[in-house]
Protein backbone atom coordinates (compact mmCIF):
# COMPACT_ATOMS: atom_id res chain seq x y z
CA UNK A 1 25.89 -68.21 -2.97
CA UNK A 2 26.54 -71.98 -1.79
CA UNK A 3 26.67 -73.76 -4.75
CA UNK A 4 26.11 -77.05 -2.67
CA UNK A 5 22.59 -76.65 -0.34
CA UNK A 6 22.02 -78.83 2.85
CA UNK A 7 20.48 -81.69 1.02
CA UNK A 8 23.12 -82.83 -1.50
CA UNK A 9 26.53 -85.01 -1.14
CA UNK A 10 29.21 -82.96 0.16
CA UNK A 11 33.07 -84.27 -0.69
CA UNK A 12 33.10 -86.76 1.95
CA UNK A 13 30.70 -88.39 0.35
CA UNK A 14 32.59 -88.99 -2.36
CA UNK A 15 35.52 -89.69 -0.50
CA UNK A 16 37.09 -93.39 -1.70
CA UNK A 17 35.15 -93.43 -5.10
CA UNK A 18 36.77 -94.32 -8.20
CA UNK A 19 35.40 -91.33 -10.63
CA UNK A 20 35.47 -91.43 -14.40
CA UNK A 21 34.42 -91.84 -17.54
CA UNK A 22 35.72 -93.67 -19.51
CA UNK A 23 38.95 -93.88 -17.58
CA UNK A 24 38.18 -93.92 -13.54
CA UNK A 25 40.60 -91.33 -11.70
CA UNK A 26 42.01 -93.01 -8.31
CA UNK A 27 39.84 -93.43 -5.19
CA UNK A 28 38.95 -89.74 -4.38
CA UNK A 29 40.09 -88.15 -0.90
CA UNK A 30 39.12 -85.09 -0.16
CA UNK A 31 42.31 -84.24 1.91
CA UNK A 32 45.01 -84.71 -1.00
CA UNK A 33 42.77 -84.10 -4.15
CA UNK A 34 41.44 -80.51 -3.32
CA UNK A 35 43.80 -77.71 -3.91
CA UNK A 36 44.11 -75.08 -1.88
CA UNK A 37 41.23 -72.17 -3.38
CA UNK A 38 42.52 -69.62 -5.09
CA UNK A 39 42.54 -65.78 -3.99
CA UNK A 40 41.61 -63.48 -5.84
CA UNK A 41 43.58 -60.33 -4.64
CA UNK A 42 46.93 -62.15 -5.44
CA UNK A 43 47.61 -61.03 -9.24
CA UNK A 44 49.02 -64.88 -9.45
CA UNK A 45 45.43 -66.12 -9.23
CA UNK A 46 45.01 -64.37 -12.72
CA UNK A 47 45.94 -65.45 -16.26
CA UNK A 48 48.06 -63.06 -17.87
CA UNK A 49 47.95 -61.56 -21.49
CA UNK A 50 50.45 -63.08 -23.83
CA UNK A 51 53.15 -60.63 -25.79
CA UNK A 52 51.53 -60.59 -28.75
CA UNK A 53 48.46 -58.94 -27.53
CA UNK A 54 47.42 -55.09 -27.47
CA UNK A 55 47.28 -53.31 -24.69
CA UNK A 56 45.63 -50.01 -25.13
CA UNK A 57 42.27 -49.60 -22.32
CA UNK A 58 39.17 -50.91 -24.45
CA UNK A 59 35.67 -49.45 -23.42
CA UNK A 60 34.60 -53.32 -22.96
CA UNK A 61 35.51 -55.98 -20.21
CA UNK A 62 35.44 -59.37 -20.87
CA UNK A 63 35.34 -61.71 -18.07
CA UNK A 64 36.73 -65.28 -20.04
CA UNK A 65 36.33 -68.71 -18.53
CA UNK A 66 38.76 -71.09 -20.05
CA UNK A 67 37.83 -74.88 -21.28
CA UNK A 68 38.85 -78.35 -20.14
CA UNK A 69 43.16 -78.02 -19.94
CA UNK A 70 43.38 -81.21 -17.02
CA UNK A 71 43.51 -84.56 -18.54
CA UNK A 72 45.85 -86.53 -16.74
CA UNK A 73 45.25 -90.11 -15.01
CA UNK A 74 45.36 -89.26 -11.43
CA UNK A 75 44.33 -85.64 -10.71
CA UNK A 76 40.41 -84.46 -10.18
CA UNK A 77 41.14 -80.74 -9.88
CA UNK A 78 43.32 -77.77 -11.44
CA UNK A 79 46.28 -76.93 -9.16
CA UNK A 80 46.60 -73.40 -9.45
CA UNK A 81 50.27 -73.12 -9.46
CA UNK A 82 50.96 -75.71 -11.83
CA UNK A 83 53.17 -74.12 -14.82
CA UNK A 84 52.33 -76.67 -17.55
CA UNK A 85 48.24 -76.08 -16.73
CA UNK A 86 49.23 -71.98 -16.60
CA UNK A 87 50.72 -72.24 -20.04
CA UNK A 88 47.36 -74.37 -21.36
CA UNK A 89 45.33 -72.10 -19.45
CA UNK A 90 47.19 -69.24 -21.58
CA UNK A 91 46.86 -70.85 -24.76
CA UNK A 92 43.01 -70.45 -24.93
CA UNK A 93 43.51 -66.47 -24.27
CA UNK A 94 45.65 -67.21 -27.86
CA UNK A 95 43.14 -69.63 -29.76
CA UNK A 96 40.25 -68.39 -28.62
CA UNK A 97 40.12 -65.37 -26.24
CA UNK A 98 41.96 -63.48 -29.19
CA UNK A 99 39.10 -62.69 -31.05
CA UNK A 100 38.29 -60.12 -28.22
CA UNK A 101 41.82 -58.67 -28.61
CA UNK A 102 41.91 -54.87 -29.42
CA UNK A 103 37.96 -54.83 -28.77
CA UNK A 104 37.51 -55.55 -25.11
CA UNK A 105 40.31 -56.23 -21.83
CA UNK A 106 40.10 -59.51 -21.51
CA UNK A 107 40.24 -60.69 -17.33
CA UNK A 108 39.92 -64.74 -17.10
CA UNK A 109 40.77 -66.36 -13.43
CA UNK A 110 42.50 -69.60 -13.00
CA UNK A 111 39.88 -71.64 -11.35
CA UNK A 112 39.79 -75.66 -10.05
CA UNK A 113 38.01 -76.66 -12.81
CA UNK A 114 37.93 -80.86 -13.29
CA UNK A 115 39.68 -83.22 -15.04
CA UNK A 116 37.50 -84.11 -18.60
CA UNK A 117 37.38 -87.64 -17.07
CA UNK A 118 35.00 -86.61 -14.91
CA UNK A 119 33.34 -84.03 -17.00
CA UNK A 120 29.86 -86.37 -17.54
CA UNK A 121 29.47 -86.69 -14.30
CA UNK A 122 30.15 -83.14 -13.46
CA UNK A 123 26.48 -82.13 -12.71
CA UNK A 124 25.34 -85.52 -11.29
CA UNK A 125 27.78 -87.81 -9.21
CA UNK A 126 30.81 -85.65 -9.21
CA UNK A 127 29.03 -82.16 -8.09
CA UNK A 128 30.04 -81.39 -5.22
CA UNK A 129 34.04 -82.00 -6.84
CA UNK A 130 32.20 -79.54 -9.73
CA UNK A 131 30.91 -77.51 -7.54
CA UNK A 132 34.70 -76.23 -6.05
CA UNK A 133 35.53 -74.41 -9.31
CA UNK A 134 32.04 -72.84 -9.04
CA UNK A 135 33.12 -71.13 -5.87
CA UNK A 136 35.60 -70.10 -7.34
CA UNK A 137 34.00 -68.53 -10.37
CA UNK A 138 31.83 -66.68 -8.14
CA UNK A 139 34.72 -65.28 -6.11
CA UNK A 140 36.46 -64.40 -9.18
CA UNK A 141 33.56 -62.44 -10.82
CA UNK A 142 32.77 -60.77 -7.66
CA UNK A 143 36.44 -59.42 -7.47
CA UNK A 144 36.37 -58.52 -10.84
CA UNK A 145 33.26 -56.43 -10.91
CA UNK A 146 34.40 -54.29 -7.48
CA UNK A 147 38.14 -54.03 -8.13
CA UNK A 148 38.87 -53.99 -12.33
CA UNK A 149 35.30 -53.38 -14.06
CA UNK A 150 33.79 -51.05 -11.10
CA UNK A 151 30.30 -50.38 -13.17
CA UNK A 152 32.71 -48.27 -15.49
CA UNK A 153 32.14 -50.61 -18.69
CA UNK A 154 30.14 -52.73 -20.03
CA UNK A 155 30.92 -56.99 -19.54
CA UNK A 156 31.23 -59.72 -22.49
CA UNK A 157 31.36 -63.02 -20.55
CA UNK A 158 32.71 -65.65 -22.57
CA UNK A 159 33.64 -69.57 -21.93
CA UNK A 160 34.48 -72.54 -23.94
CA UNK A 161 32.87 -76.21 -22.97
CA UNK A 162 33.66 -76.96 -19.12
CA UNK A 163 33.80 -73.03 -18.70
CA UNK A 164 30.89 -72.54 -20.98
CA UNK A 165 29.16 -75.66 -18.75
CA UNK A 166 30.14 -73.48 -16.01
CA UNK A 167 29.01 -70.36 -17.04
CA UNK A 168 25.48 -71.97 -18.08
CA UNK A 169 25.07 -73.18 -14.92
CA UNK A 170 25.95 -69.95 -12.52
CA UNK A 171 23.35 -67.84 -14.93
CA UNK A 172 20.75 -70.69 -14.29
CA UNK A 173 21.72 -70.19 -10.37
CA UNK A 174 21.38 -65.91 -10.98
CA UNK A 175 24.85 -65.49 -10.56
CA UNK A 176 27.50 -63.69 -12.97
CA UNK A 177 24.91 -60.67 -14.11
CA UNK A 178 21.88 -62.94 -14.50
CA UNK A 179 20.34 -62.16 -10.70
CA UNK A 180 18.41 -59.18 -11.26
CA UNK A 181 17.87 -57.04 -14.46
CA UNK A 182 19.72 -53.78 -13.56
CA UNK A 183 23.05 -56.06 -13.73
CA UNK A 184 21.66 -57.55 -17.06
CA UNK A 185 21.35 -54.35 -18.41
CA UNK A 186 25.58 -54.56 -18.22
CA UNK A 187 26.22 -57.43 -20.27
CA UNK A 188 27.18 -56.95 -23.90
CA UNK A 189 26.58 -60.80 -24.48
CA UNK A 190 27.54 -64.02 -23.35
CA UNK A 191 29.62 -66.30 -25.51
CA UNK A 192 29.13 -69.95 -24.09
CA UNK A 193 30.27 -71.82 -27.01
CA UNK A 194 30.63 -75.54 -27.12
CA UNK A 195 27.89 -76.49 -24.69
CA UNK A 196 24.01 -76.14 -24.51
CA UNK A 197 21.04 -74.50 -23.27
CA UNK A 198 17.33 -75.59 -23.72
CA UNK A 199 13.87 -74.26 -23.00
CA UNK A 200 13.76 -75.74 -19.80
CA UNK A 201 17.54 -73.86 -18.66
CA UNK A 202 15.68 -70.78 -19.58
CA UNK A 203 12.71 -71.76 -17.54
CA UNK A 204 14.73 -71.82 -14.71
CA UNK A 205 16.11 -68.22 -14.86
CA UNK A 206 13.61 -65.87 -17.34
CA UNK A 207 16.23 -63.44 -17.31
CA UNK A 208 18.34 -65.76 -19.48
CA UNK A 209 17.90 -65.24 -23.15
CA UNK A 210 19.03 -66.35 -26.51
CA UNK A 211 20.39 -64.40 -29.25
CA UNK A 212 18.15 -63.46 -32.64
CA UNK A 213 20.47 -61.73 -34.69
CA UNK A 214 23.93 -60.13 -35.05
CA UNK A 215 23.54 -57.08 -33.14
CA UNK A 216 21.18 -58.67 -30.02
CA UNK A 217 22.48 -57.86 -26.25
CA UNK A 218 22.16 -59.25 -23.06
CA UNK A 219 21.76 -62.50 -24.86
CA UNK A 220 23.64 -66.06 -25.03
CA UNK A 221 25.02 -67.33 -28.33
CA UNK A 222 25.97 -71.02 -28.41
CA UNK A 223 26.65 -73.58 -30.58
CA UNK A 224 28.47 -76.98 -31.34
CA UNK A 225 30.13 -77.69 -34.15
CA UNK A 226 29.83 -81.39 -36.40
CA UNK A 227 30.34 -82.77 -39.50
CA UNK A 228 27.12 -84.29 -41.88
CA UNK A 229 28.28 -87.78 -41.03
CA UNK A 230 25.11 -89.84 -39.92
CA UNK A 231 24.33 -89.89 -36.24
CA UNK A 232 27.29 -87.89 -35.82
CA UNK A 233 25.22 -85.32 -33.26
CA UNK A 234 24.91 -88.66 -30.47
CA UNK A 235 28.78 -88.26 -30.01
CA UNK A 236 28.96 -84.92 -29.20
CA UNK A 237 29.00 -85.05 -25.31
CA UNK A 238 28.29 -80.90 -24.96
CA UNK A 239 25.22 -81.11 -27.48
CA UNK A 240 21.78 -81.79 -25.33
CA UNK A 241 18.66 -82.72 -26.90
CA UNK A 242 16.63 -79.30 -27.52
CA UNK A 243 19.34 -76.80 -27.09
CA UNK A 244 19.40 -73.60 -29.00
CA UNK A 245 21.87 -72.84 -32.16
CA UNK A 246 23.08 -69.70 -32.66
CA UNK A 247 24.33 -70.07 -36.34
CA UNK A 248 27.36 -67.98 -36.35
CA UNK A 249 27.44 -67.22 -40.45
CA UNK A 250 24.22 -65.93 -40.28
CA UNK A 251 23.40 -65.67 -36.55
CA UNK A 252 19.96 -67.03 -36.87
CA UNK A 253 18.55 -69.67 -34.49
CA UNK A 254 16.74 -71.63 -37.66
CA UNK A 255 17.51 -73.91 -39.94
CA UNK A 256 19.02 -71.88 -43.25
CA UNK A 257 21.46 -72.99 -45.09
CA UNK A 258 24.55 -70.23 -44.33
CA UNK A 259 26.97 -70.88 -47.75
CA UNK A 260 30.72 -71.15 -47.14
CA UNK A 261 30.72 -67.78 -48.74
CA UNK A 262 29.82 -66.24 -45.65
CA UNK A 263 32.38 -67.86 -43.55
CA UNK A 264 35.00 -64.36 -43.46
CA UNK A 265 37.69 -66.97 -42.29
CA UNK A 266 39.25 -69.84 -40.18
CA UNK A 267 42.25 -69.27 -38.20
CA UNK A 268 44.15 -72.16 -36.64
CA UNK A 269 47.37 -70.82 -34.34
CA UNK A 270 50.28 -72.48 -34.58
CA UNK A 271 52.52 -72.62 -30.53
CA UNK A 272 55.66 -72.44 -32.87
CA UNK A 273 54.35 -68.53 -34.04
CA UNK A 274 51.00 -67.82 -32.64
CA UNK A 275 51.05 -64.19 -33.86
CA UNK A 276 50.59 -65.66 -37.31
CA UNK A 277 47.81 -68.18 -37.96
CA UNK A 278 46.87 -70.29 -40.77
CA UNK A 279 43.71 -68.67 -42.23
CA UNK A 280 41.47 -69.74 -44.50
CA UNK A 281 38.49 -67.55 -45.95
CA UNK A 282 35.41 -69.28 -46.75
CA UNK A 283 36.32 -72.30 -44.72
CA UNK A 284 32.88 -73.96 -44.31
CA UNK A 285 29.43 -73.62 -44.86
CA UNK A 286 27.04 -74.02 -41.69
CA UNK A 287 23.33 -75.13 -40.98
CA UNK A 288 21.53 -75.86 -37.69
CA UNK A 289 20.13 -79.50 -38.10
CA UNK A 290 19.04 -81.49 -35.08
CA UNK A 291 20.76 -79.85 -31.95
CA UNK A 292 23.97 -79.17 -33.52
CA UNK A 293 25.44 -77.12 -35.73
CA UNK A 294 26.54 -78.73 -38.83
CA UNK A 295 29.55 -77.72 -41.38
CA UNK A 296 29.98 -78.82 -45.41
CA UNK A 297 32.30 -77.26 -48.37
CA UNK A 298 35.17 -77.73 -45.89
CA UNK A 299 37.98 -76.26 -47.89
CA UNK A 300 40.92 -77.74 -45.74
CA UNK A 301 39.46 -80.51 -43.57
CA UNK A 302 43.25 -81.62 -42.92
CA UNK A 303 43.28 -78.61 -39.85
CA UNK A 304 40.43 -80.85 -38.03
CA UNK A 305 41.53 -83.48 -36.47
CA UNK A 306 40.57 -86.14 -34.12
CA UNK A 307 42.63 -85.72 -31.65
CA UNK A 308 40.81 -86.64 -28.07
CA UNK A 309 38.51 -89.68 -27.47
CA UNK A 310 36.38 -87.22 -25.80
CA UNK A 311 35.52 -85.43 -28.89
CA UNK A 312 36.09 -88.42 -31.94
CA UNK A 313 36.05 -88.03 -35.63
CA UNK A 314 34.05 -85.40 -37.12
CA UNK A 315 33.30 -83.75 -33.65
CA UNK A 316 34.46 -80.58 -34.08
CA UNK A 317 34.44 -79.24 -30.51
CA UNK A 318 37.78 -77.83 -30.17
CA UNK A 319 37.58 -76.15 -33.19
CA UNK A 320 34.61 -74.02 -32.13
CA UNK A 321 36.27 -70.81 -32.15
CA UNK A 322 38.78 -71.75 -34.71
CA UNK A 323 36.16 -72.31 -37.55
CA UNK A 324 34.66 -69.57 -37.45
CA UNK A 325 37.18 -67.01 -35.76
CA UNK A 326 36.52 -63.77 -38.27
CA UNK A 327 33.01 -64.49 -38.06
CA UNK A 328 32.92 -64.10 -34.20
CA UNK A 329 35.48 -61.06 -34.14
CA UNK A 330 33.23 -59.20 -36.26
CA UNK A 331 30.06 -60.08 -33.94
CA UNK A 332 32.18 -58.76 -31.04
CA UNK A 333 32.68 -55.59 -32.85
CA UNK A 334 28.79 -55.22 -34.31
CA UNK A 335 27.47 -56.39 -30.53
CA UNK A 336 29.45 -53.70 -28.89
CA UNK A 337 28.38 -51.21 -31.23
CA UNK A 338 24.57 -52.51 -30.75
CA UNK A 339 24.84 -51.83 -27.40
CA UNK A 340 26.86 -48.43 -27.13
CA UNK A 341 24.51 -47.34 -29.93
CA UNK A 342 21.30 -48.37 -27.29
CA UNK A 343 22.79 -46.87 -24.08
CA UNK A 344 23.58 -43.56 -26.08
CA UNK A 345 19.87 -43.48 -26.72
């Protein structure tokens, strides 16, 4: 599918413009700022699993699209063979991606995703930059599907803000497993924390669907995470007016109160010994309010720190996973039994 149709500003366009909010990148040319796409078939185009990890074959694929790793002051897109992006890239498999470990294989594709700079102006003026890494999402799923999943398990798609942003938008498009209900009836669930999706997103594509409980498939679960502070929700760039919340205590899309009780533990990895994670059981208590998901009773509020103007005080975006870590492993494992349970039916 092109990403781009005839009628919208191609990279040319945009060729000379200073891009970026807050901090504007360098005049863009397309020539020197657009790395070379990736391709699939080399095994180099693929993250790889760190040490730690288990390898036995799981009955569950899980096709992971990593978040926002390029920050710097002068590049718009990833460059694949970069070794300090790789080992970022990598990281989220440890932070995040884990809580698949042991459950599901977990395949995630390096992809030219954007600098953050340009993130909020990833779906207006800087689309057609966006829409590069979409390509390549497509490409990457497409290989996956015919060359490591080959309609022999079922798929968990998962992403974390830009790659949840990404995957949002290629389901709304009827790409990934959301163009026709016999490839639906694959997907496990999809995980697209740290962004949103309204009424109108699922207008677009009625095979889209959110979650209602713990054990619902072929659904999205989504949330961002704040503190109570007043008018804390208006800072949180990934939280859009109207968008579902998937409360991941109790998984219920309403407003009740989930206690701290319920949280089965935080983990927050360490890069000096990753296999071993602070963890902290009943780490915060969690209520939808407004279009955000809001924690209180934080037992150790020293691991959540501000530490990106992107995401400031009380913004609790890149602790998404990390809040509620045992909470999500044991969804993976009740949504995979949900669905085996159906299909043996």
């Amino acid at each position: 599918m092109n990403i781009i149709s005839g009628d919208e500003p191609g990279l040319e366009d945009l060729r000379g413009q200073e891009l970026g909010i807050p901090q504007k990148l360098p005049p863009f040319d397309p020539g020197k700022d657009v790395p070379k796409a990736p391709d699939y078939s080399n095994p180099d185009c693929w993250l790889t699993m760190p040490e730690h990890f288990t390898k036995e074959k799981q009955p569950v694929d899980v096709f992971w699209v990593y978040p926002t790793i390029l920050s710097d002051d002068s590049t718009y897109l990833m460059d694949l063979s970069d070794p300090w992006l790789r080992e970022k890239a990598e990281w989220t498999l440890v932070e995040q991606a884990s809580i698949f470990d042991g459950q599901a294989n977990i395949y995630a594709p390096f992809y030219r995703q954007n600098n953050v700079k340009i993130n909020p102006l990833m779906l207006t003026a800087a689309k057609p930059i966006f829409s590069l890494g979409q390509q390549d999402l497509i490409a990457a799923f497409d290989y996956f599907m015919k060359n490591f999943n080959r309609g022999e398990r079922p798929v968990i798609i998962a992403a974390h803000s830009q790659g949840s942003v990404r995957t949002v938008e290629l389901a709304k498009a009827g790409e990934l497993m959301f163009g026709d209900e016999e490839s639906l009836e694959k997907l496990v669930a999809a995980y697209t924390i740290g962004y949103s999706i309204t009424q109108e997103d699922l207008d677009i594509n009625p095979l889209m669907r959110i979650s209602e409980d713990a054990t619902d498939t072929g659904c999205f679960i989504l949330y961002n995470t704040i503190s109570d502070e007043k008018d804390k929700e208006k800072e949180g760039p990934t939280i859009i007016r109207g968008t579902f919340v998937v409360n991941p205590l109790n998984w219920r899309c309403d407003e009740e109160f989930a206690p701290a009780g319920m949280n089965a533990g935080a983990a927050f990895f360490r890069h000096e010994n990753p296999a071993n994670p602070a963890r902290y059981p009943n780490f915060a208590a969690a209520q939808k309010v407004g279009n955000a998901l809001v924690i209180t009773d934080i037992s150790n509020p020293e691991e959540l720190p501000a530490t990106s103007v992107t995401f400031p005080k009380g913004v609790y975006h890149m602790y998404d996973y990390a809040i509620f870590y045992e909470n999500l492993r044991k969804n993976v494992a009740d949504r995979i039994d949900a669905y085996m349970e159906k299909n043996r039916a």
